[in-house]
N, C-alpha and C. Protein backbone atom coordinates (compact mmCIF):
# COMPACT_ATOMS: atom_id res chain seq x y z
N UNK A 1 93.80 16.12 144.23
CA UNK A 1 93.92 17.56 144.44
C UNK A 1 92.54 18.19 144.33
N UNK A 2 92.25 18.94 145.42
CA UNK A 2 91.02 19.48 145.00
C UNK A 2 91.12 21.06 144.59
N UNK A 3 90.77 21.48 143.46
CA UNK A 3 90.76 23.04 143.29
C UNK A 3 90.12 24.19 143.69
N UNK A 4 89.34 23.68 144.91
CA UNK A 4 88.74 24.49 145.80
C UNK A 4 89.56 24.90 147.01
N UNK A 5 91.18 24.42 146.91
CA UNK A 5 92.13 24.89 147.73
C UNK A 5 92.63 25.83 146.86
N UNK A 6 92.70 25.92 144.99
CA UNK A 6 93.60 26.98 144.58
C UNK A 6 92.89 28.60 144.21
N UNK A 7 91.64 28.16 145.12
CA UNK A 7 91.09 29.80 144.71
C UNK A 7 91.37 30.70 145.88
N UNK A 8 91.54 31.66 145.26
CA UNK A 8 91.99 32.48 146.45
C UNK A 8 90.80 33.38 146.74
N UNK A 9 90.25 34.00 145.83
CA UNK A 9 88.79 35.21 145.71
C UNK A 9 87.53 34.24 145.06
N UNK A 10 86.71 33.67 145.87
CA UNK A 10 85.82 32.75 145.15
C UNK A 10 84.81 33.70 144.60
N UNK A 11 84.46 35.04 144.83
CA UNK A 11 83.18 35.77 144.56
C UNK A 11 83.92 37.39 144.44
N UNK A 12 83.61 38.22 143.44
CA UNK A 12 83.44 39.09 142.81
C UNK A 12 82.36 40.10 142.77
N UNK A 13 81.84 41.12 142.93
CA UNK A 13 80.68 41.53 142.74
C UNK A 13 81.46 42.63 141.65
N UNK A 14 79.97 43.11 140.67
CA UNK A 14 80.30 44.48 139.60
C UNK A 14 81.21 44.59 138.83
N UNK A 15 81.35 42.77 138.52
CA UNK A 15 82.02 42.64 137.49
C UNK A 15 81.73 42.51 136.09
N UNK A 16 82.26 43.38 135.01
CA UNK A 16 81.40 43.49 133.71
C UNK A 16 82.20 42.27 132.57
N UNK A 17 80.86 41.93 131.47
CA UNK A 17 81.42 40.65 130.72
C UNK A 17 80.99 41.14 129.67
N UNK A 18 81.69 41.15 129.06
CA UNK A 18 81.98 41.52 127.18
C UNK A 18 82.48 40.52 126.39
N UNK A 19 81.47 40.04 125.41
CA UNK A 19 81.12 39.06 124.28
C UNK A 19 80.85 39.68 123.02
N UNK A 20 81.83 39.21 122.14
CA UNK A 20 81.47 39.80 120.93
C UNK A 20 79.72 39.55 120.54
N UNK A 21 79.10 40.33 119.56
CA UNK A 21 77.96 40.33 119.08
C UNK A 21 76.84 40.18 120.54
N UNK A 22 77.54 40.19 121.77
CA UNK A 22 75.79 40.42 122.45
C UNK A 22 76.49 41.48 123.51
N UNK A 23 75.35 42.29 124.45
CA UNK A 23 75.36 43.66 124.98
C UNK A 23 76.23 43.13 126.58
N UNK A 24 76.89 44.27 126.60
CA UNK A 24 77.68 44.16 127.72
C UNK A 24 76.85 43.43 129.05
N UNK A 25 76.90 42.44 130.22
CA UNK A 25 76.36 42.59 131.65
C UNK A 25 77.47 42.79 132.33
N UNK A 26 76.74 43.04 133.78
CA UNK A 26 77.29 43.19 135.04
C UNK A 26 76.84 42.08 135.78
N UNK A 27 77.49 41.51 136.88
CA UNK A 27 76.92 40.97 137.31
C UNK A 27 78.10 40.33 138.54
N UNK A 28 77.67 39.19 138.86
CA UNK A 28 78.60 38.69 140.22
C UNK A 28 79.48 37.09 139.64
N UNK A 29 80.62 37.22 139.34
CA UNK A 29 81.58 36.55 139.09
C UNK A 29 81.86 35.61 140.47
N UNK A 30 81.37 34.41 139.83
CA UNK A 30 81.73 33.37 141.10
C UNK A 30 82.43 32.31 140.36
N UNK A 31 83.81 31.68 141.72
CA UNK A 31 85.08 31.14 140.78
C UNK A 31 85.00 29.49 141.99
N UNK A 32 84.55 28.48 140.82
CA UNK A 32 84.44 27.30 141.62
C UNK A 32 85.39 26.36 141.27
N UNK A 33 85.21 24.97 141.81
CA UNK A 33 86.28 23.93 141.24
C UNK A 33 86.25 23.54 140.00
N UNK A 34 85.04 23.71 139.35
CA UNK A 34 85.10 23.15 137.59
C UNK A 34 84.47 24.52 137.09
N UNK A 35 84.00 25.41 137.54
CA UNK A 35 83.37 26.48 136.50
C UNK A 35 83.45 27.57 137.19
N UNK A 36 83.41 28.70 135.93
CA UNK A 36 84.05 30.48 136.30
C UNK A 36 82.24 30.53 136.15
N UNK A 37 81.67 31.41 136.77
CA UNK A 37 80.02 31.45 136.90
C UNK A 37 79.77 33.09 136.86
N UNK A 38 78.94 33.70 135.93
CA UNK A 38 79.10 35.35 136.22
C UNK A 38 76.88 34.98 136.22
N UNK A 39 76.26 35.55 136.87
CA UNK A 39 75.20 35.89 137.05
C UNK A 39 74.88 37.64 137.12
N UNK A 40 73.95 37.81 136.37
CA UNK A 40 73.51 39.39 135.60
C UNK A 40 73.12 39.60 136.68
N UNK A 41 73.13 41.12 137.24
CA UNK A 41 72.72 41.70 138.47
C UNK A 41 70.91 41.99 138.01
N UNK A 42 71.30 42.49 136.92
CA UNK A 42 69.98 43.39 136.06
C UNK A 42 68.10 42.69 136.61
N UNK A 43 68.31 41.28 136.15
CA UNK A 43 67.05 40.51 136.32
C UNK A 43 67.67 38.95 136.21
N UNK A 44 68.41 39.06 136.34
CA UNK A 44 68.87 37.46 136.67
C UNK A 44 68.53 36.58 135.81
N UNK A 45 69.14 37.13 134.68
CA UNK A 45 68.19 35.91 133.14
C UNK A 45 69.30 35.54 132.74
N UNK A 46 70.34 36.39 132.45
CA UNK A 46 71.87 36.02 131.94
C UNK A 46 73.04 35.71 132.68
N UNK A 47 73.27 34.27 132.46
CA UNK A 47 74.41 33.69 133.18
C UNK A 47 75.23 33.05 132.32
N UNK A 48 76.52 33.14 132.46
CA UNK A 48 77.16 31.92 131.83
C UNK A 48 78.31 31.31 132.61
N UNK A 49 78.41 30.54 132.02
CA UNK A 49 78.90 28.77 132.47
C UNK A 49 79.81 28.56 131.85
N UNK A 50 81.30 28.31 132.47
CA UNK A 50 82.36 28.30 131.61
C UNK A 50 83.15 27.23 132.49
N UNK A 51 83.25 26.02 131.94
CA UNK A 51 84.11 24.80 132.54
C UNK A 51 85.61 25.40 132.49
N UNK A 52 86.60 25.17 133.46
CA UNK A 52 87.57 25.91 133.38
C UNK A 52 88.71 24.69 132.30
N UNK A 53 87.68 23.66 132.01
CA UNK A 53 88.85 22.90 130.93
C UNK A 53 88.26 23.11 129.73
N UNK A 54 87.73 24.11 129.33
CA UNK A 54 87.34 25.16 128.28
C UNK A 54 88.20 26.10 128.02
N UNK A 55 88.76 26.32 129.16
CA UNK A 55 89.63 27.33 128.94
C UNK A 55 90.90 27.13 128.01
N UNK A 56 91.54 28.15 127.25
CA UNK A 56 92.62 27.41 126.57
C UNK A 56 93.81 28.53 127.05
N UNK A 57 93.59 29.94 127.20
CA UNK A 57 94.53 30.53 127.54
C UNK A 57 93.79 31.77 128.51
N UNK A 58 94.29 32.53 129.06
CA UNK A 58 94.07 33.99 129.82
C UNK A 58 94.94 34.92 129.98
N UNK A 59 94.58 35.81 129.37
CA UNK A 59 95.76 37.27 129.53
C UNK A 59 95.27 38.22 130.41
N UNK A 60 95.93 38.75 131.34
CA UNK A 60 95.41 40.05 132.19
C UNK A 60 96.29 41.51 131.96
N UNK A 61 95.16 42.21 131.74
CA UNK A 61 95.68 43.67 131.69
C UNK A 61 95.14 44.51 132.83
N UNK A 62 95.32 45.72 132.91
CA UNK A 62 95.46 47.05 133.79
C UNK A 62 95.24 48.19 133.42
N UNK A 63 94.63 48.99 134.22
CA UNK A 63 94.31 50.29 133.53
C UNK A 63 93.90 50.88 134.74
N UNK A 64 94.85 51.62 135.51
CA UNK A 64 94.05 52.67 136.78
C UNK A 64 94.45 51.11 137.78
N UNK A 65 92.82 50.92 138.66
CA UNK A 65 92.28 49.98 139.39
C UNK A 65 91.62 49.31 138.56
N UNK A 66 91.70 49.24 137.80
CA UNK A 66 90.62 48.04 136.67
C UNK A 66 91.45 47.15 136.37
N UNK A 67 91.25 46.06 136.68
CA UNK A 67 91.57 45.08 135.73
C UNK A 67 90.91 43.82 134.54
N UNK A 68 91.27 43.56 133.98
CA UNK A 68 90.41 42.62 132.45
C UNK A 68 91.37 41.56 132.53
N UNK A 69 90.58 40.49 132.88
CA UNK A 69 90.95 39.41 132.34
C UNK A 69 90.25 39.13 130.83
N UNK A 70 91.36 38.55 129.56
CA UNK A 70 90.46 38.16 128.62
C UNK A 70 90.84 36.78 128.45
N UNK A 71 89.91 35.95 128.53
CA UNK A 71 89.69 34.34 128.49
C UNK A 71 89.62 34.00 126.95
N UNK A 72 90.27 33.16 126.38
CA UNK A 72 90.15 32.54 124.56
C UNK A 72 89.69 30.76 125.30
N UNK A 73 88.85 30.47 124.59
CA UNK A 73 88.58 28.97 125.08
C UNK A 73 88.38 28.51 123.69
N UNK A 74 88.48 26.58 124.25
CA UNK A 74 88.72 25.90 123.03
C UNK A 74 87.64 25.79 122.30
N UNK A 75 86.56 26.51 122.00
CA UNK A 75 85.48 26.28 121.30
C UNK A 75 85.60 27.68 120.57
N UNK A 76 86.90 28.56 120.46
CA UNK A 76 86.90 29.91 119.90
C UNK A 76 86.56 30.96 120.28
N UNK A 77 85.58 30.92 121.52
CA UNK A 77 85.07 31.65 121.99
C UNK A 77 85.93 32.95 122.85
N UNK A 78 85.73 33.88 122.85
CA UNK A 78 86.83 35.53 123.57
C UNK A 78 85.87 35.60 124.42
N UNK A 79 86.24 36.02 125.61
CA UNK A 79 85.39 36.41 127.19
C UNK A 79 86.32 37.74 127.80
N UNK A 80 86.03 38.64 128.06
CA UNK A 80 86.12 39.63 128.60
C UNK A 80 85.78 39.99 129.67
N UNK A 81 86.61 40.08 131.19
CA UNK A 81 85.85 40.36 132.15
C UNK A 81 86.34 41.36 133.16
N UNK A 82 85.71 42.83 132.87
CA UNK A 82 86.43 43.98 133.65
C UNK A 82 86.35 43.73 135.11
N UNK A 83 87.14 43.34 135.93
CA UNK A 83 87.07 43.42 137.55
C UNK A 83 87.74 44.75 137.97
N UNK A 84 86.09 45.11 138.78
CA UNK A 84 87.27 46.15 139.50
C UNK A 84 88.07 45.45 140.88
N UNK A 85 89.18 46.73 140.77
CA UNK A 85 89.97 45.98 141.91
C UNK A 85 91.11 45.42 140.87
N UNK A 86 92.24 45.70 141.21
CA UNK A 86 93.51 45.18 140.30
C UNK A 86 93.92 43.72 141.44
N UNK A 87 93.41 43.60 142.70
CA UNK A 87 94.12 42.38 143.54
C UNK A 87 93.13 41.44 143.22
N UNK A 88 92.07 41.82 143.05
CA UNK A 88 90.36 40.72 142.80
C UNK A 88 91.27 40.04 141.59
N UNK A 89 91.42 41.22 140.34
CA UNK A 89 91.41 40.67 139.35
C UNK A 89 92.62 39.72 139.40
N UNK A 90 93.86 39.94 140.14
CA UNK A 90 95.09 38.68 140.01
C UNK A 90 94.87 38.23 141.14
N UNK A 91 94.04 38.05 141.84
CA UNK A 91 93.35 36.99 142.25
C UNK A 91 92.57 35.69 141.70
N UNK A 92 91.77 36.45 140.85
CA UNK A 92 91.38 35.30 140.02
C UNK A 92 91.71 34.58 138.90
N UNK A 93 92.97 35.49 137.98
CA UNK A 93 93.71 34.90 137.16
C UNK A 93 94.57 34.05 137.75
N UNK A 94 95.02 34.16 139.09
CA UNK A 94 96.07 33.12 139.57
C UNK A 94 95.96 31.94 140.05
N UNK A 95 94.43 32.23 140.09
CA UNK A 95 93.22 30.97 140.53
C UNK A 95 93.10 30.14 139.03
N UNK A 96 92.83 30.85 138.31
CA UNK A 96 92.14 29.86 137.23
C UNK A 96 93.58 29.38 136.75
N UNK A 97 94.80 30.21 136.34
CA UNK A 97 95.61 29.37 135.94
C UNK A 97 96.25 27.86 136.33
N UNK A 98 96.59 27.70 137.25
CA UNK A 98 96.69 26.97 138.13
C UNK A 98 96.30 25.45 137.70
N UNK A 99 95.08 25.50 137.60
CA UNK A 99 93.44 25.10 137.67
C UNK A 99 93.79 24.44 136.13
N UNK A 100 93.87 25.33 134.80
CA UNK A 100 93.63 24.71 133.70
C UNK A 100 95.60 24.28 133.15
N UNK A 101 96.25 24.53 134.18
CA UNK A 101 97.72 23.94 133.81
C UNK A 101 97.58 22.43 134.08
N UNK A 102 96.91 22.34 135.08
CA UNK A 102 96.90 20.76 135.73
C UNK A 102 95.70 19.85 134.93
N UNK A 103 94.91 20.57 134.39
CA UNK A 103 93.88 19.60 133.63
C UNK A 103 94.65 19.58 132.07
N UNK A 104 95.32 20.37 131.82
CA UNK A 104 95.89 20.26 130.28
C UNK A 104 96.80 19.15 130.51
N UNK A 105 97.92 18.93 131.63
CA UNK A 105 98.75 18.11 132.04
C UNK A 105 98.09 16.26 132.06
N UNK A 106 97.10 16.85 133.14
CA UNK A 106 96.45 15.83 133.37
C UNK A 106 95.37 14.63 132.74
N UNK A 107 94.89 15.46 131.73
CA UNK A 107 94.24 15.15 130.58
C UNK A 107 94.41 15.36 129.04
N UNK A 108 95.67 15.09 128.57
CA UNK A 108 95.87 16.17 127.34
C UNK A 108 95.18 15.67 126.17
N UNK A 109 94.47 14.43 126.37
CA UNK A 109 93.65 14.22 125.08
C UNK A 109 92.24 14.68 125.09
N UNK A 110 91.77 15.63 125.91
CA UNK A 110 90.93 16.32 125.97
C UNK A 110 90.38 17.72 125.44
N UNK A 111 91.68 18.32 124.58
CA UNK A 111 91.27 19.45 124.15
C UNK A 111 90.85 18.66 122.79
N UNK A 112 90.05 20.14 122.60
CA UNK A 112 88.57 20.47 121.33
C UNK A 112 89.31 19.58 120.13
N UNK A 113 90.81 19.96 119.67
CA UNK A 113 91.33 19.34 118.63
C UNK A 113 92.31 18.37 118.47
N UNK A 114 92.30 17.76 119.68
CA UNK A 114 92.84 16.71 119.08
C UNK A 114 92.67 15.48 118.81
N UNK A 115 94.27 15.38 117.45
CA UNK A 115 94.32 14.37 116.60
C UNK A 115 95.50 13.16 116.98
N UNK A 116 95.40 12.40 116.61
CA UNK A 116 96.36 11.27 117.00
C UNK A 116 96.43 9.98 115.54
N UNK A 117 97.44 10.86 114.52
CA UNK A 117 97.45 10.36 113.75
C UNK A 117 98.25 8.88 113.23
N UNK A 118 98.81 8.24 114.12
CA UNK A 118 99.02 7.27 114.22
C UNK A 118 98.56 5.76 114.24
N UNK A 119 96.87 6.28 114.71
CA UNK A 119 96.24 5.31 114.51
C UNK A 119 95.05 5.54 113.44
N UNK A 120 94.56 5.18 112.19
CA UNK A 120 93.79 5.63 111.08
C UNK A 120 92.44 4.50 111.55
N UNK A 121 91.99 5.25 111.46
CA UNK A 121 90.47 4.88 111.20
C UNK A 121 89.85 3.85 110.71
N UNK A 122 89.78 2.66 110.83
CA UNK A 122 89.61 1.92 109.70
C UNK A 122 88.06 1.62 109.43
N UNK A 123 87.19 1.98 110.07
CA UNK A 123 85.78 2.29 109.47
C UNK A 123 85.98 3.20 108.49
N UNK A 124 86.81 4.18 108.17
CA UNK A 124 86.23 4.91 106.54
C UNK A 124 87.14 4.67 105.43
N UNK A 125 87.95 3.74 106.11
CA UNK A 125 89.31 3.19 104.84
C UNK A 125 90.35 4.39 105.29
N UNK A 126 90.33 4.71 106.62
CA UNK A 126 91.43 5.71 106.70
C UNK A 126 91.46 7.19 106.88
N UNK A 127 90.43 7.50 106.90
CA UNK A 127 90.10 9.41 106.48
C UNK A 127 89.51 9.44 107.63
C-alpha cells in the first residue's frame, strides 16, 4: 500500500503551529507518505519533522472557518496546527488517520512503550 494514494491535500499554506514553551510559526504544512512537514514562512530556519508513526492520536476542532488539528505523539509531545479552511483541515486529518491506523495494525510492537512481559530478560536476572 502506498500512502501517497491516502492523501487527499498534500500542501497547506498559512498554517499556524503551536508548541508548548516555544513561540507560535506560520508556515507551509506539507503532508507526505512517512512525515507531516510544516516549514516557517518567516526565514526558513524552523521546521519540523513529524514521522506519522509518531503519531499516537489526533483530534480536530472548529471555530468559524478555522480549523485545529491537535496531534499527541508517542514521545508526549502536543502539536497544534490552526488550518485555515475547515475542508484543508478534514482533509488532512482524514489523511493522516488512515495512515497511522495501518502502521499501529501493521506494526504494533513499535510504539514508544512497549512491553512484552512474558519473556524476562535474562541478562539482568529478570528486571
Amino acid at each position: 500500500m502506498e500512502f501517497a494514494e491516502l492523501i487527499k491535500t498534500p500542501r497547506v499554506d498559512n498554517v499556524v503551529l503551536h508548541r508548548p514553551f516555544y513561540p507560535a510559526v506560520e508556515g507551509t504544512l506539507c503532508l507526505t507518505g512517512h512525515h507531516l512537514i510544516l516549514s516557517s514562512r518567516q526565514d526558513n530556519t524552523e521546521e519540523l519533522w513529524l514521522l506519522h508513526s509518531n503519531i499516537d492520536s489526533i483530534e480536530k476542532r472548529f471555530v468559524g472557518s478555522l480549523g485545529t488539528i491537535i496531534i499527541k505523539c508517542k514521545d508526549l509531545r502536543i502539536i497544534q496546527l490552526d488550518i485555515p479552511g475547515m475542508e484543508e483541515c478534514l482533509n488532512i486529518a482524514s489523511s493522516i488517520e488512515p495512515i497511522i491506523v495501518f502502521l499501529l495494525v501493521r506494526y504494533p510492537r513499535t510504539t514508544s512503550f512497549f512491553h512484552h512481559k512474558d519473556t524476562p530478560n535474562q541478562e539482568f536476572g529478570g528486571w
